[in-house]
N, C-alpha and C. Protein backbone atom coordinates (compact mmCIF):
# COMPACT_ATOMS: atom_id res chain seq x y z
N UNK A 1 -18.97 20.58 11.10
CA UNK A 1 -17.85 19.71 10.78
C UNK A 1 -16.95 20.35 9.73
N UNK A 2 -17.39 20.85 9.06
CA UNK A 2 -16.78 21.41 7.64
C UNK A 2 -15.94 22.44 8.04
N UNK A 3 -16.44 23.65 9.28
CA UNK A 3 -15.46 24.50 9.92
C UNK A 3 -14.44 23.95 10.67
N UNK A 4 -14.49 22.63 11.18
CA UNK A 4 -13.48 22.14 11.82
C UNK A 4 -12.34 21.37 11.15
N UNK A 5 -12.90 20.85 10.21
CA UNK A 5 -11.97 20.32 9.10
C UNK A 5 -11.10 21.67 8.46
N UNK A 6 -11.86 22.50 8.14
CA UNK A 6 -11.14 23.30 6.90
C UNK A 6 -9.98 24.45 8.56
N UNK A 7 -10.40 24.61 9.63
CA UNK A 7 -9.68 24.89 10.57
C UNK A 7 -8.69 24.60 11.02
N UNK A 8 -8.16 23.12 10.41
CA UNK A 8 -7.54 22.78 10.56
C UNK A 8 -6.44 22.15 9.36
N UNK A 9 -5.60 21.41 9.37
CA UNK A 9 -4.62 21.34 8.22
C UNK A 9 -3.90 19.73 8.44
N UNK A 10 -3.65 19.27 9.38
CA UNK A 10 -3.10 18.20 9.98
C UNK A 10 -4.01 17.25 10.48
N UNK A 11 -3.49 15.69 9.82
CA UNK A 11 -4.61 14.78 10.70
C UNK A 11 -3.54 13.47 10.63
N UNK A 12 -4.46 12.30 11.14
CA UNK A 12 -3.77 11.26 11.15
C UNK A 12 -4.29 10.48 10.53
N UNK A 13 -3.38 9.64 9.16
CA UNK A 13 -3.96 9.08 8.58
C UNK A 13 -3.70 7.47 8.87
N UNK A 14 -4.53 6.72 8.90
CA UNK A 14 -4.12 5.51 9.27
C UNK A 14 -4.62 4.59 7.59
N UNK A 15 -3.49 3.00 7.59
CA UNK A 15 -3.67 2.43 6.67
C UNK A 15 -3.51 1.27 7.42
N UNK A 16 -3.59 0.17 6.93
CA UNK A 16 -3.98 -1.48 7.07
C UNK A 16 -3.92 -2.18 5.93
N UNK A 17 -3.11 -3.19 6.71
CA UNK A 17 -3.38 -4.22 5.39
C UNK A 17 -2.80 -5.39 5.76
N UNK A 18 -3.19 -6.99 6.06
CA UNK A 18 -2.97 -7.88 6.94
C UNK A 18 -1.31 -7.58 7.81
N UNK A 19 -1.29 -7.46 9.01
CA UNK A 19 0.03 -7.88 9.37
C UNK A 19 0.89 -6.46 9.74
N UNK A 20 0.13 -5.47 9.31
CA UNK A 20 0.41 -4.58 9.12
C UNK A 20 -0.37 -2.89 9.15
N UNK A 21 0.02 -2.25 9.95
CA UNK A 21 -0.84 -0.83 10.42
C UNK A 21 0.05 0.07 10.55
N UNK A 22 -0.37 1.41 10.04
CA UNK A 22 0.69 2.40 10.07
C UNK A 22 -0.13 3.54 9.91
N UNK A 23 -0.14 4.77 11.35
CA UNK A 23 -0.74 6.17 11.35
C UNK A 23 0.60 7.03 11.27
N UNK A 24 -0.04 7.61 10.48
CA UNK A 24 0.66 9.10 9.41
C UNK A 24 0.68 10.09 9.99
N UNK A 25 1.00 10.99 10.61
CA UNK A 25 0.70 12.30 10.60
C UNK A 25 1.02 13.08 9.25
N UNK A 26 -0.11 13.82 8.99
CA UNK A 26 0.40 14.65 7.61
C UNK A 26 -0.65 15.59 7.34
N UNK A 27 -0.54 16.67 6.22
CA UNK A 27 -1.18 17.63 5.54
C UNK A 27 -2.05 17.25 4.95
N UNK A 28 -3.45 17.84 5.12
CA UNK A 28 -4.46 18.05 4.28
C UNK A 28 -4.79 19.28 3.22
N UNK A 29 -5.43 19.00 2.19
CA UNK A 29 -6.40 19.70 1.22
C UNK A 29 -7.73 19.14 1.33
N UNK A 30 -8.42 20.09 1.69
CA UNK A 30 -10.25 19.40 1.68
C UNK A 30 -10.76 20.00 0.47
N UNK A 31 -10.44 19.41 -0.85
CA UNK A 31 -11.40 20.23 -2.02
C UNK A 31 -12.45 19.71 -2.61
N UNK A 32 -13.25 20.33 -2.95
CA UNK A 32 -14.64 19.46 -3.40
C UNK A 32 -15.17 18.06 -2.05
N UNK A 33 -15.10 18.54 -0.91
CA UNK A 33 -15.57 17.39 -0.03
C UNK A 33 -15.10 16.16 -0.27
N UNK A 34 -13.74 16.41 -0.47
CA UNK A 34 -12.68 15.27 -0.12
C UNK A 34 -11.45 15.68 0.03
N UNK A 35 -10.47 14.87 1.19
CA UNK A 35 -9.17 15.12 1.29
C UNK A 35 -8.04 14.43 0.25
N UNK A 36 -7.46 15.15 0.29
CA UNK A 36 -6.01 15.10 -0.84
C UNK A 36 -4.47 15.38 0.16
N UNK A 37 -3.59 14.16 -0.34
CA UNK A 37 -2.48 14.27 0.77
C UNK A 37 -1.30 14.14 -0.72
N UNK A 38 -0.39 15.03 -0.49
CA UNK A 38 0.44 14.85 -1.54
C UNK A 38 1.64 14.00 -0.43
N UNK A 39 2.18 13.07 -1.25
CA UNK A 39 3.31 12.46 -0.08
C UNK A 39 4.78 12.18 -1.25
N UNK A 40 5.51 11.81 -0.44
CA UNK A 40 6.56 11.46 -1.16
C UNK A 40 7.00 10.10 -1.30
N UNK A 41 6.18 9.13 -0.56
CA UNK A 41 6.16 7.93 -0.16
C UNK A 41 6.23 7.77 1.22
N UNK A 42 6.66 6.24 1.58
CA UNK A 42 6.55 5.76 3.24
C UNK A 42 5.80 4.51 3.18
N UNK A 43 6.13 4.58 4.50
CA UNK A 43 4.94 2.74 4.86
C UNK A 43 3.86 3.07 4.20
N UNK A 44 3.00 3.93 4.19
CA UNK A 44 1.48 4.25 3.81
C UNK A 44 0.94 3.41 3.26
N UNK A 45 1.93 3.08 2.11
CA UNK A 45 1.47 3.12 0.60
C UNK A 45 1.55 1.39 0.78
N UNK A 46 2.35 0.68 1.53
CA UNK A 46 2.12 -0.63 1.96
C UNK A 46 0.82 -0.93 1.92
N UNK A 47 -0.78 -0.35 3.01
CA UNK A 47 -1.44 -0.50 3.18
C UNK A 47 -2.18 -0.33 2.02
N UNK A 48 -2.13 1.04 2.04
CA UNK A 48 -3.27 1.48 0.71
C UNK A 48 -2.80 0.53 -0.77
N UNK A 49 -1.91 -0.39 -0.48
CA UNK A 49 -1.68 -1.15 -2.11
C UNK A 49 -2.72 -2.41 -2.15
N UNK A 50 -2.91 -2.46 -0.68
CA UNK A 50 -3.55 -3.87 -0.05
C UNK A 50 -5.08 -3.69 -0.35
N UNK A 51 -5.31 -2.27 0.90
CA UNK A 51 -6.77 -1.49 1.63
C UNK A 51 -6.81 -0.57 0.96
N UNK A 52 -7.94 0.05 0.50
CA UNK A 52 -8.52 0.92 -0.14
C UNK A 52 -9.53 1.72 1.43
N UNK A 53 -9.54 1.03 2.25
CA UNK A 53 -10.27 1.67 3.33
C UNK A 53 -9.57 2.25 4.41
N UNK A 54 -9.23 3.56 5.23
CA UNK A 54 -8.78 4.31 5.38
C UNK A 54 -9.17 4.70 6.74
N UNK A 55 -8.62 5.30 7.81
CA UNK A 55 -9.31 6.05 9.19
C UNK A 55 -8.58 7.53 8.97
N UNK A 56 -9.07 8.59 9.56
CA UNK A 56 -8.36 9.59 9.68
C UNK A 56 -8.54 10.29 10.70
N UNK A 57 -7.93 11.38 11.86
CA UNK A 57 -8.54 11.59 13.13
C UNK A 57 -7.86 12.66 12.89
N UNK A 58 -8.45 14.24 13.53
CA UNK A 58 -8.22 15.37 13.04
C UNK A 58 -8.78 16.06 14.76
N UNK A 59 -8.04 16.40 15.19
CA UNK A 59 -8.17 16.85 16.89
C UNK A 59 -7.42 17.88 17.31
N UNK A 60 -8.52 18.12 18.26
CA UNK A 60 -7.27 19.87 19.28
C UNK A 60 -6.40 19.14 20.00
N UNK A 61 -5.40 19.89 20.63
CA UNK A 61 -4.87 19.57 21.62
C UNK A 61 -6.05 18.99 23.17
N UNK A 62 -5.68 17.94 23.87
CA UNK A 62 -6.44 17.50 25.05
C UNK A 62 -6.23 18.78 25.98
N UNK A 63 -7.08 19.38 26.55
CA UNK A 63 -7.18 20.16 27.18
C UNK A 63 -8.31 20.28 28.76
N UNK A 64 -8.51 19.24 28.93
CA UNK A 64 -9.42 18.40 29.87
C UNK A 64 -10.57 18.19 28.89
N UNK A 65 -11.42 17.14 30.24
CA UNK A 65 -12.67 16.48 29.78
C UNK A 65 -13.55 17.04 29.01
N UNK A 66 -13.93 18.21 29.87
CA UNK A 66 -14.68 19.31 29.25
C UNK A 66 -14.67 19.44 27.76
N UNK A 67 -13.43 19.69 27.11
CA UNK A 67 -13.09 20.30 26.12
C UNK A 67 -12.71 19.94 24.74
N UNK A 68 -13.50 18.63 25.07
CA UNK A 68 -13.07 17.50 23.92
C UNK A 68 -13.28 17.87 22.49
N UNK A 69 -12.52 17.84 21.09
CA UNK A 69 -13.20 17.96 20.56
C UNK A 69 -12.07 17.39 19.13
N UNK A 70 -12.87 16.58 18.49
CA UNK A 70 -11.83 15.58 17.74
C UNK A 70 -12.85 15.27 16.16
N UNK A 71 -12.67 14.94 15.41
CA UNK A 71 -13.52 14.65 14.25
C UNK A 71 -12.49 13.02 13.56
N UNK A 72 -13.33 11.73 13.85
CA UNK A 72 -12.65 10.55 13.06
C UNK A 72 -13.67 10.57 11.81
N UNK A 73 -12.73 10.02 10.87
CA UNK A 73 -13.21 9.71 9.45
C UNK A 73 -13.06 9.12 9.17
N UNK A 74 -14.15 7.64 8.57
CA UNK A 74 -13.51 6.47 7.67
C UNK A 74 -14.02 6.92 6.55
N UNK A 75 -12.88 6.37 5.38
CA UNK A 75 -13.19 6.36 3.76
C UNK A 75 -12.31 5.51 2.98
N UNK A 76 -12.65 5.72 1.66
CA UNK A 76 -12.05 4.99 0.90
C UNK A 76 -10.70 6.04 -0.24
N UNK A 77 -9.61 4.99 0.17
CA UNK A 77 -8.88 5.79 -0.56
C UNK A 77 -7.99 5.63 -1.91
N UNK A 78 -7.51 6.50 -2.64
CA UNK A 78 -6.93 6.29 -4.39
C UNK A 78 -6.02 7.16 -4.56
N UNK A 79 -5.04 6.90 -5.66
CA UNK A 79 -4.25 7.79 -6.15
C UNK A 79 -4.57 8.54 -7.51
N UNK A 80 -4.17 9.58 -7.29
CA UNK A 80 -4.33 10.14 -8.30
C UNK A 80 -3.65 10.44 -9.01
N UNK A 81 -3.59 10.76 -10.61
CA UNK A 81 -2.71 10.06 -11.59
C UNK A 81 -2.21 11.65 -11.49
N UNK A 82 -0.76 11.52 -11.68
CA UNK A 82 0.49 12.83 -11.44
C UNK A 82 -0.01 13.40 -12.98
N UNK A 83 -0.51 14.82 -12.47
CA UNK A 83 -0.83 15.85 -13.87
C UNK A 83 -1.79 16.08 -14.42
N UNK A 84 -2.77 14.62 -14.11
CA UNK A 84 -4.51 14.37 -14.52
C UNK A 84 -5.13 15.94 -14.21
N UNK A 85 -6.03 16.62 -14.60
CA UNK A 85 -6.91 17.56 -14.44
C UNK A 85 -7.09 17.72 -12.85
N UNK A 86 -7.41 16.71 -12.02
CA UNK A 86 -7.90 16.76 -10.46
C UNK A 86 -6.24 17.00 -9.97
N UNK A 87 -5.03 16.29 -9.96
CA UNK A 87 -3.78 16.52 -9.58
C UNK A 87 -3.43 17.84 -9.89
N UNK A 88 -3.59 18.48 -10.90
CA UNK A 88 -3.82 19.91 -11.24
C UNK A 88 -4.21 20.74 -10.54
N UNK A 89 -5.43 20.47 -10.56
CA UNK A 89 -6.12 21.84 -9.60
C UNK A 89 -5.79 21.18 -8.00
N UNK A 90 -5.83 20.18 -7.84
CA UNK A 90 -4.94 20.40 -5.96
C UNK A 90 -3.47 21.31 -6.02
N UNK A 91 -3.15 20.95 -6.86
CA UNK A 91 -2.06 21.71 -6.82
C UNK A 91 -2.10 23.26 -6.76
N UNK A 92 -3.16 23.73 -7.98
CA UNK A 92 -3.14 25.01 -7.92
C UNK A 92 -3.55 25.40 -6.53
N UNK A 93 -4.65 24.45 -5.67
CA UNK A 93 -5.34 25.24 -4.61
C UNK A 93 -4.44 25.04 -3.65
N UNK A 94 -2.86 24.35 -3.81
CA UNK A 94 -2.03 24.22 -2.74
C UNK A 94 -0.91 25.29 -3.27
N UNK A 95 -1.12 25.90 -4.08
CA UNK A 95 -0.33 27.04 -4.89
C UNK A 95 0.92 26.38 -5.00
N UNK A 96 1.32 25.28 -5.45
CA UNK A 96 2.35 24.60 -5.88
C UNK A 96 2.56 25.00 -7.50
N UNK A 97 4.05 25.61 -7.50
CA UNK A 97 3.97 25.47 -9.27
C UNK A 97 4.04 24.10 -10.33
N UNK A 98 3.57 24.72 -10.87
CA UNK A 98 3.78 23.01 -12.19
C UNK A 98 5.05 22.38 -12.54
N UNK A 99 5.83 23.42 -12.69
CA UNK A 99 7.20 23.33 -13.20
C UNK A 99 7.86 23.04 -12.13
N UNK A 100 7.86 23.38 -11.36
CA UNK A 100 8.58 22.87 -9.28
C UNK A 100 8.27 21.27 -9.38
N UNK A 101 6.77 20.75 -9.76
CA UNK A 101 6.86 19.52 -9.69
C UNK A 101 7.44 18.74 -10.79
N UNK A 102 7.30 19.16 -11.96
CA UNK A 102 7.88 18.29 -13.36
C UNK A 102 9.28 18.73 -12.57
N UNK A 103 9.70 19.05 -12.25
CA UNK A 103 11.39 19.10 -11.86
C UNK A 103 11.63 18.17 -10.75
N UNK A 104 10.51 17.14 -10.64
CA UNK A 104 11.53 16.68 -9.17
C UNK A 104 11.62 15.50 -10.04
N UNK A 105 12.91 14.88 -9.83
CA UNK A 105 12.69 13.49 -10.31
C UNK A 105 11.73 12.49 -10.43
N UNK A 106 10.92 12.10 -9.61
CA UNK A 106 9.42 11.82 -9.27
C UNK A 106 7.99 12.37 -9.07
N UNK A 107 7.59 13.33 -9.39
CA UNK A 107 6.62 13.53 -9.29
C UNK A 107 5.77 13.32 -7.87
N UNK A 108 5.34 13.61 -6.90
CA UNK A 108 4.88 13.17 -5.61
C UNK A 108 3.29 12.72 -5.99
N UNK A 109 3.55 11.82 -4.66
CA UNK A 109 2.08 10.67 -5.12
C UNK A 109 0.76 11.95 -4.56
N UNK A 110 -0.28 11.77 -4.79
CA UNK A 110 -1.93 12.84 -4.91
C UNK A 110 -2.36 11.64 -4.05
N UNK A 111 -2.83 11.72 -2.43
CA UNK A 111 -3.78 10.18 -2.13
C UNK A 111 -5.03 11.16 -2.17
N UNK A 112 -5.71 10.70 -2.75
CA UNK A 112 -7.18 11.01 -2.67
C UNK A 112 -8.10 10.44 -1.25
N UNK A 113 -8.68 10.71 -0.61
CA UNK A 113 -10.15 10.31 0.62
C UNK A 113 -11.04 10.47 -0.04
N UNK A 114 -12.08 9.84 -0.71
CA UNK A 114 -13.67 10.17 -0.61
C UNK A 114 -14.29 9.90 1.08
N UNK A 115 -14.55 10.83 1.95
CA UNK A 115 -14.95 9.80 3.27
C UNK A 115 -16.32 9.35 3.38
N UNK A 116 -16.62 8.53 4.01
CA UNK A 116 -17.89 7.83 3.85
C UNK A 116 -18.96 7.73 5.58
N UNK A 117 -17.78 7.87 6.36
CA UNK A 117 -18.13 8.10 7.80
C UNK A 117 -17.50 9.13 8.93
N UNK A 118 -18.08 10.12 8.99
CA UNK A 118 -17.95 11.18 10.37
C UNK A 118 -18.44 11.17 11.59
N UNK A 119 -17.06 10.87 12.43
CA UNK A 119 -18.04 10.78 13.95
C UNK A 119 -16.86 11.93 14.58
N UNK A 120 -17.90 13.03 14.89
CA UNK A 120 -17.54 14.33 15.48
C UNK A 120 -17.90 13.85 17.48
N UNK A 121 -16.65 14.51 17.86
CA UNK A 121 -16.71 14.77 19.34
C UNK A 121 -16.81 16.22 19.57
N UNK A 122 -17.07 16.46 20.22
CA UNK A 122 -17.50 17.86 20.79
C UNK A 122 -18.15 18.12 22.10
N UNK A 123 -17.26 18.69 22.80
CA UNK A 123 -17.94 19.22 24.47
C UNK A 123 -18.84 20.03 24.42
N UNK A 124 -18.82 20.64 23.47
CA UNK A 124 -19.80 22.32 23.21
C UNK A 124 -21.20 21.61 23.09
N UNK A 125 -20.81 20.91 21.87
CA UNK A 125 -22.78 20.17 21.70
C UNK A 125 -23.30 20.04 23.28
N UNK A 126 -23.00 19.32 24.30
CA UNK A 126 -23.42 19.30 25.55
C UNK A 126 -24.14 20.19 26.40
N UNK A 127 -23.76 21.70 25.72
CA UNK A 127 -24.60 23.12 25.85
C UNK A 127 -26.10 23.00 25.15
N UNK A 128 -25.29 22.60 24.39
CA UNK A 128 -26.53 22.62 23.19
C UNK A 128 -28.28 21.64 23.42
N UNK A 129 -28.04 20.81 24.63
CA UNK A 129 -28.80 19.49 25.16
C UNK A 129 -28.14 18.68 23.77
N UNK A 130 -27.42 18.63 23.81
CA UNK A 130 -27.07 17.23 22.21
C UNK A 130 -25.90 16.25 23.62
N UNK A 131 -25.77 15.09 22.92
CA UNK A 131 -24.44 14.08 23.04
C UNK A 131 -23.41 14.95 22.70
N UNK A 132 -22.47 14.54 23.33
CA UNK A 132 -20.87 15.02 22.71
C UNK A 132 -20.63 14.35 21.31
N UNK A 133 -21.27 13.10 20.71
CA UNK A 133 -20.88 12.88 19.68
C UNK A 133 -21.78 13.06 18.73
């Protein structure tokens, strides 16, 4: 799972919160076994003001049956405070300069994932005598 996550860069983040649902497409950082999404705002933040609980789905292109292979994630999610020590080092590991961000008028929001549930698809396991999931 960890090669497929870090293989990749893009997922979909979904939020909730009565009345209301909204999937993201956007950028990941997986550091320390959690994802980090820097955003600039959007609906998102509707949900996550509500829900703290989170889906995320991280997939190849469909390429037939065979070839399935997708990773969903539920977790819980937070912001992280603009400049704190952890907002820091995402940054450095996104090689963003410091001074690029103190220059924007706002500062961009850090969403933090701790995830709490992985359910991996995979055609290959099926070689393996395993389930696809």
């Amino acid at each position: 799972m960890t090669a497929f996550i870090e293989g990749h860069n893009t997922c979909t983040l979904a939020t909730a919160s009565e009345g209301h649902t909204r999937c993201t497409p956007i950028e990941y950082n997986f550091v320390d076994n959690c994802f980090y999404f820097f955003s600039e705002g959007g609906l998102k933040f509707r949900g996550l003001n509500k829900n703290k609980h989170v889906g995320m789905a991280i997939y190849e292109p469909y390429n037939g049956f065979s070839n399935l292979k997708s990773l969903q994630i539920e977790g819980m999610a937070s912001l992280v405070e603009p400049f704190s020590e952890e907002y820091l080092k995402v940054m450095e590991y996104k090689k963003i300069p410091e001074a690029a961000m103190r220059n924007l008028p706002q500062p961009m929001a850090l969403i933090k994932v701790v995830p709490e549930v992985f359910d991996l698809l995979d055609s290959e396991l099926k070689k393996e005598d395993f389930g696809s999931r």
